[in-house]
N, C-alpha and C. Protein backbone atom coordinates (compact mmCIF):
# COMPACT_ATOMS: atom_id res chain seq x y z
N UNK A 1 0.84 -1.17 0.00
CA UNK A 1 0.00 0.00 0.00
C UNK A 1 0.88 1.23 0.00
N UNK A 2 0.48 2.14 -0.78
CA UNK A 2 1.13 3.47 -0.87
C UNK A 2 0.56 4.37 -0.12
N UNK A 3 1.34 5.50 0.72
CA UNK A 3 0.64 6.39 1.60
C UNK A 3 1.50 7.97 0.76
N UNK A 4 0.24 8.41 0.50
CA UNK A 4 0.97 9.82 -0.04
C UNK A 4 1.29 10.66 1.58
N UNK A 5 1.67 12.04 0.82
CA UNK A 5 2.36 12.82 1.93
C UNK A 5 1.31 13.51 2.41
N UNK A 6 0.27 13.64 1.99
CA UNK A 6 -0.84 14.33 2.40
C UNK A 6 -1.97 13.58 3.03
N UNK A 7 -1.96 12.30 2.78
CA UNK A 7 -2.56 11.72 3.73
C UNK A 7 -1.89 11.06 5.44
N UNK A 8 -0.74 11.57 5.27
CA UNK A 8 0.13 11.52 6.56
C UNK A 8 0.43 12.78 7.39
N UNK A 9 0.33 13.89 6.32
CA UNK A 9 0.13 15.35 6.67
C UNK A 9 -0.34 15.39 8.06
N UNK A 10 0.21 15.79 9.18
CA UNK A 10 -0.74 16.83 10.20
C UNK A 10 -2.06 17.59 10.06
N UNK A 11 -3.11 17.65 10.54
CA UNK A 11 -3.55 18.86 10.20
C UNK A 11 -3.31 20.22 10.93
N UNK A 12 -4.24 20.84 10.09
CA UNK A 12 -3.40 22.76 10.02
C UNK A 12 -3.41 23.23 11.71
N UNK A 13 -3.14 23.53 11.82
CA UNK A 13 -3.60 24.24 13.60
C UNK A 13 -3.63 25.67 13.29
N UNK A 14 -4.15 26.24 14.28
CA UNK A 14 -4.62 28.02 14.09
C UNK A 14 -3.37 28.83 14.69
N UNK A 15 -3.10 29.86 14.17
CA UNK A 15 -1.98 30.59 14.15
C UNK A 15 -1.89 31.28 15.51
N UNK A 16 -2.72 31.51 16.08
CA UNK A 16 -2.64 31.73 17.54
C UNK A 16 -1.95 30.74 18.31
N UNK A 17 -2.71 29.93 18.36
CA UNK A 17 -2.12 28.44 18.99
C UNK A 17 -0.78 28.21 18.49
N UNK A 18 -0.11 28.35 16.71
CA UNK A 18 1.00 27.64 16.75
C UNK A 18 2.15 28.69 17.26
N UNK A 19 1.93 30.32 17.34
CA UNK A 19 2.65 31.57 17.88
C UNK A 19 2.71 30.99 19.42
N UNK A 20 1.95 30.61 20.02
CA UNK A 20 2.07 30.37 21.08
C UNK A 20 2.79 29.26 21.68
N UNK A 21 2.87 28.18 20.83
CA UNK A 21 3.74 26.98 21.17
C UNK A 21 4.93 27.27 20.76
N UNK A 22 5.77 28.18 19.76
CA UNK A 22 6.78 28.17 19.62
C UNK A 22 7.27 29.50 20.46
N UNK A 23 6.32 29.97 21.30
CA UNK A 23 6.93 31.14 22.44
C UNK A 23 7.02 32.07 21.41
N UNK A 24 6.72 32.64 20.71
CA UNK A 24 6.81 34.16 20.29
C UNK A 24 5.76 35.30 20.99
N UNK A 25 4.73 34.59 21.61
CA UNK A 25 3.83 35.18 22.82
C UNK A 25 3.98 34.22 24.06
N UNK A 26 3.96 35.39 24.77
CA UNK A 26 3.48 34.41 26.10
C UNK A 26 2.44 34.06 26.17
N UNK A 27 1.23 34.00 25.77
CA UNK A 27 0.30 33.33 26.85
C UNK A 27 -0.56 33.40 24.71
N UNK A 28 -1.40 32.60 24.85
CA UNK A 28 -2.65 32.15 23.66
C UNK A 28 -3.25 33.71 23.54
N UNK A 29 -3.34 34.29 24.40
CA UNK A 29 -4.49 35.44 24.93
C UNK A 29 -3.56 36.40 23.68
N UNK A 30 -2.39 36.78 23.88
CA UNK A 30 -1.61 37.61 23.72
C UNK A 30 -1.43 37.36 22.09
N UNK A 31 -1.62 36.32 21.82
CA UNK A 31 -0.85 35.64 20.10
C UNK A 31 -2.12 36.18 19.26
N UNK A 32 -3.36 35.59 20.08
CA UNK A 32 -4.84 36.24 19.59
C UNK A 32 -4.73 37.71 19.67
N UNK A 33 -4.73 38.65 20.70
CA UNK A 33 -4.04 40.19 20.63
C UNK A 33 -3.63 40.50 19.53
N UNK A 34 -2.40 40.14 18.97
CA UNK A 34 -1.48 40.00 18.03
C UNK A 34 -2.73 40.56 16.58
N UNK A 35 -3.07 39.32 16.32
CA UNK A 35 -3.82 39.11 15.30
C UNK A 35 -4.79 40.03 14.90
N UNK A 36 -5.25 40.01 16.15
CA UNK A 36 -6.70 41.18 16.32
C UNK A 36 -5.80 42.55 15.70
N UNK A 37 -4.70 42.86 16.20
CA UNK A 37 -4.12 44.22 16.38
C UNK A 37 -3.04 44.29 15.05
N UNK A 38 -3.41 43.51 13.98
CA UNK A 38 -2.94 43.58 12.33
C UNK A 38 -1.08 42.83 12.60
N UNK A 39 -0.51 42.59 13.95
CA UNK A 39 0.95 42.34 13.83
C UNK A 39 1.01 40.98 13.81
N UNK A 40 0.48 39.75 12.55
CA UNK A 40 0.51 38.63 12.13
C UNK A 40 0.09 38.55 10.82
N UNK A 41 0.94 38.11 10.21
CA UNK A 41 0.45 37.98 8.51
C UNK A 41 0.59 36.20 8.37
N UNK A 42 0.36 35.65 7.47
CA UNK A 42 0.31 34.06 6.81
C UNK A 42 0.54 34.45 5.50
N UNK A 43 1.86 33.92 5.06
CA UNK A 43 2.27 34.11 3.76
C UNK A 43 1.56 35.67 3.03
N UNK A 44 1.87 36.30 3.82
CA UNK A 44 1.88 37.98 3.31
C UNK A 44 0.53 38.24 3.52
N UNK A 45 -0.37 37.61 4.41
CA UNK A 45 -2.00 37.86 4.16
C UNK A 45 -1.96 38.64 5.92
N UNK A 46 -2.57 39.37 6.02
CA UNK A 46 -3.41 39.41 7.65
C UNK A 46 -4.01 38.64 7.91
N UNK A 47 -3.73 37.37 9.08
CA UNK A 47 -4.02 36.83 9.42
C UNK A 47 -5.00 37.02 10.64
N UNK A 48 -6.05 36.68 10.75
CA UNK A 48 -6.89 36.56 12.23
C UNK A 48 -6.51 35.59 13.04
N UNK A 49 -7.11 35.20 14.17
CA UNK A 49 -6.16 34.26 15.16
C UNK A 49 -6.91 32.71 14.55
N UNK A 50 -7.95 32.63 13.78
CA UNK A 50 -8.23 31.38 13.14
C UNK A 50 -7.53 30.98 11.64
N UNK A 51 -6.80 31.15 11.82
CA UNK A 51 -6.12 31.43 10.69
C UNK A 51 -5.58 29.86 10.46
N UNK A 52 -5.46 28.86 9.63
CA UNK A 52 -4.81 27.93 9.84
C UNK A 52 -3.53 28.09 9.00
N UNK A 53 -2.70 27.40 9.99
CA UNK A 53 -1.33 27.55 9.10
C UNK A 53 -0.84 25.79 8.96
N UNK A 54 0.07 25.56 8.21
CA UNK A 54 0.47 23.61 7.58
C UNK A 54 1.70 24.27 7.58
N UNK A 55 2.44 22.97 7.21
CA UNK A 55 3.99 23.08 7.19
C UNK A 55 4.45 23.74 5.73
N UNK A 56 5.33 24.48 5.26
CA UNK A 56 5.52 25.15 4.05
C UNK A 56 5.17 26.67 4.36
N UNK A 57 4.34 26.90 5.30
CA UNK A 57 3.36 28.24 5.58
C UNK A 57 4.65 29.51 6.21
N UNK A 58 4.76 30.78 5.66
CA UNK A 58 5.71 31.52 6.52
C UNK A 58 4.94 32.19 7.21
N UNK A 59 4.81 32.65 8.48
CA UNK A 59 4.64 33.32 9.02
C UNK A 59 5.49 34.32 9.82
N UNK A 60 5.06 35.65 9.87
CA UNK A 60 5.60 36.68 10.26
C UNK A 60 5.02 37.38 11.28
N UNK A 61 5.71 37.83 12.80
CA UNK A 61 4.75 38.74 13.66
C UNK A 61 5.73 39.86 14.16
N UNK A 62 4.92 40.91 14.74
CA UNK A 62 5.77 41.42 15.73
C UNK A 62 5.31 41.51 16.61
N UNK A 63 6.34 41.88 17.73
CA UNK A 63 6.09 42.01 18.76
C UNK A 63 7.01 43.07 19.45
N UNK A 64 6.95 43.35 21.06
CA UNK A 64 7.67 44.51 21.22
C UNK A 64 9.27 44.46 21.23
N UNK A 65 9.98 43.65 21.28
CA UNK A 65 11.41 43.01 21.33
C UNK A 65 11.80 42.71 19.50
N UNK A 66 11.09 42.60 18.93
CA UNK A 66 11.68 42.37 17.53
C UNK A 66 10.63 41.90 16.44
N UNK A 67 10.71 41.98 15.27
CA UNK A 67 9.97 41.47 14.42
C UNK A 67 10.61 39.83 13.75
N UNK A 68 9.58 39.23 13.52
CA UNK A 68 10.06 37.71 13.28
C UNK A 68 9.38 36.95 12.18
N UNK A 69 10.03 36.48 11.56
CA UNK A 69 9.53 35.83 10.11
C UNK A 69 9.96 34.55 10.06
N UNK A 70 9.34 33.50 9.87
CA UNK A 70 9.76 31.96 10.87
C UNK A 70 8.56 31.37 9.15
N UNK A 71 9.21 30.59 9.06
CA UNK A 71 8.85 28.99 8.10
C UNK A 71 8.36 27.86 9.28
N UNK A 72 6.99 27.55 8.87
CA UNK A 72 6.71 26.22 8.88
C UNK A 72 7.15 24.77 8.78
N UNK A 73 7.85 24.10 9.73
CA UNK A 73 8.97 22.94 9.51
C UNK A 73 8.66 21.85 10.12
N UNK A 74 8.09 22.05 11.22
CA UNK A 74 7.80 20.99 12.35
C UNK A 74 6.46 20.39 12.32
N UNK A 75 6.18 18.97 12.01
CA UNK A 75 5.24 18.31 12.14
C UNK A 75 4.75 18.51 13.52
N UNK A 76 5.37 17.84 14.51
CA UNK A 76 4.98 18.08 16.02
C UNK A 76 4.47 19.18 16.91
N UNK A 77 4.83 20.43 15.70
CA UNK A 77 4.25 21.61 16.64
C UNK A 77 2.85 21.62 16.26
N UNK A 78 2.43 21.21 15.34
CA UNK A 78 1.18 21.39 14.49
C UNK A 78 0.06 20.59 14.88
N UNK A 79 0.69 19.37 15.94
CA UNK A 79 -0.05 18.10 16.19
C UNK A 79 -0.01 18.11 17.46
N UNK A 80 0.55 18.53 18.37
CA UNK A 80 1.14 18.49 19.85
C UNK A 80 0.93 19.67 20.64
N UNK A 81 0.23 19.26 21.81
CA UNK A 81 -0.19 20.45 22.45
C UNK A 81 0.72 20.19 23.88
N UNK A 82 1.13 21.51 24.65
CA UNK A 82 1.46 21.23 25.82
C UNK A 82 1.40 22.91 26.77
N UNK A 83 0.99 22.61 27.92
CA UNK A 83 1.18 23.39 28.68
C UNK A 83 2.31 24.19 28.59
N UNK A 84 2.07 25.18 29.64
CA UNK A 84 3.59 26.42 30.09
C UNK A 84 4.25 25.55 31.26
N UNK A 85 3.68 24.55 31.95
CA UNK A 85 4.35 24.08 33.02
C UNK A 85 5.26 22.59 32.63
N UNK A 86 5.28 22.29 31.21
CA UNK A 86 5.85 21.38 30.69
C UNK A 86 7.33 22.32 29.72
N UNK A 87 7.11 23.28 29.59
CA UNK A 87 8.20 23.88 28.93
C UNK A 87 8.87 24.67 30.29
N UNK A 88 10.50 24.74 30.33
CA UNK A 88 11.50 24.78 31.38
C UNK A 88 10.99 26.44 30.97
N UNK A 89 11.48 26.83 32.49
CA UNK A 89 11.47 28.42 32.75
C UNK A 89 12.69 29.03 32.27
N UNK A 90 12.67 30.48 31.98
CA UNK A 90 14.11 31.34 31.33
C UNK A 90 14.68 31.16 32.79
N UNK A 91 16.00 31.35 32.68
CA UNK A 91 16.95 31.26 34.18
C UNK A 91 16.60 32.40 34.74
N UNK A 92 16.11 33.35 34.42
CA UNK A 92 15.97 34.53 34.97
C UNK A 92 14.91 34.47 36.11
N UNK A 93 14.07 33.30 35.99
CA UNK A 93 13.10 32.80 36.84
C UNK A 93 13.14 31.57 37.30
N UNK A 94 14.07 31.03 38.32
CA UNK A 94 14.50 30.13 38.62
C UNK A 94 12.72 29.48 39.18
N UNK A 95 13.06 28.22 39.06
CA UNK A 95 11.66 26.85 39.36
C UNK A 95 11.55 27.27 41.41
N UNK A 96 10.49 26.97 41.29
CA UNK A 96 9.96 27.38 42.69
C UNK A 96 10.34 25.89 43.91
């Protein structure tokens, strides 16, 4: 049996959600902000926070520390959800 690449594909997740798993916002609330407030595009479009993005997809945001333009690469971010208490703290905030 043959499996194409698109039937193994991930599906899309919403651009809020995937800004937020790769930390370019802190918190979901803030990535949605973003969106609402025109500083998220999807391959050059204004994106809203339902926005779905797939792997191949560039996305671009800013924020107050820098502007960022990041490619779509990772299957697992697209498929995989996890808390803030599963990702390690900056040292600047040592674990309680």
């Amino acid at each position: 049996m043959i499996v194409s690449a698109m039937e193994t594909a991930p599906d899309p997740t919403r651009v809020d959600v995937w800004l937020w798993a790769v930390r370019i916002y802190r918190t979901r609330s803030e990535a949605t902000a973003a969106c609402r407030g025109g500083k998220v595009r999807v391959n050059r479009r204004a994106a809203k926070a339902s926005t779905q993005v797939k792997i191949g997809d560039r996305v671009e945001a800013i924020t107050v520390v820098a502007a960022w333009s990041m490619a779509v690469v990772a299957e697992w971010l697209l498929s995989f959800a996890f808390g803030a208490s599963s990702v390690p703290r900056p040292p600047e905030f040592p674990p309680r």
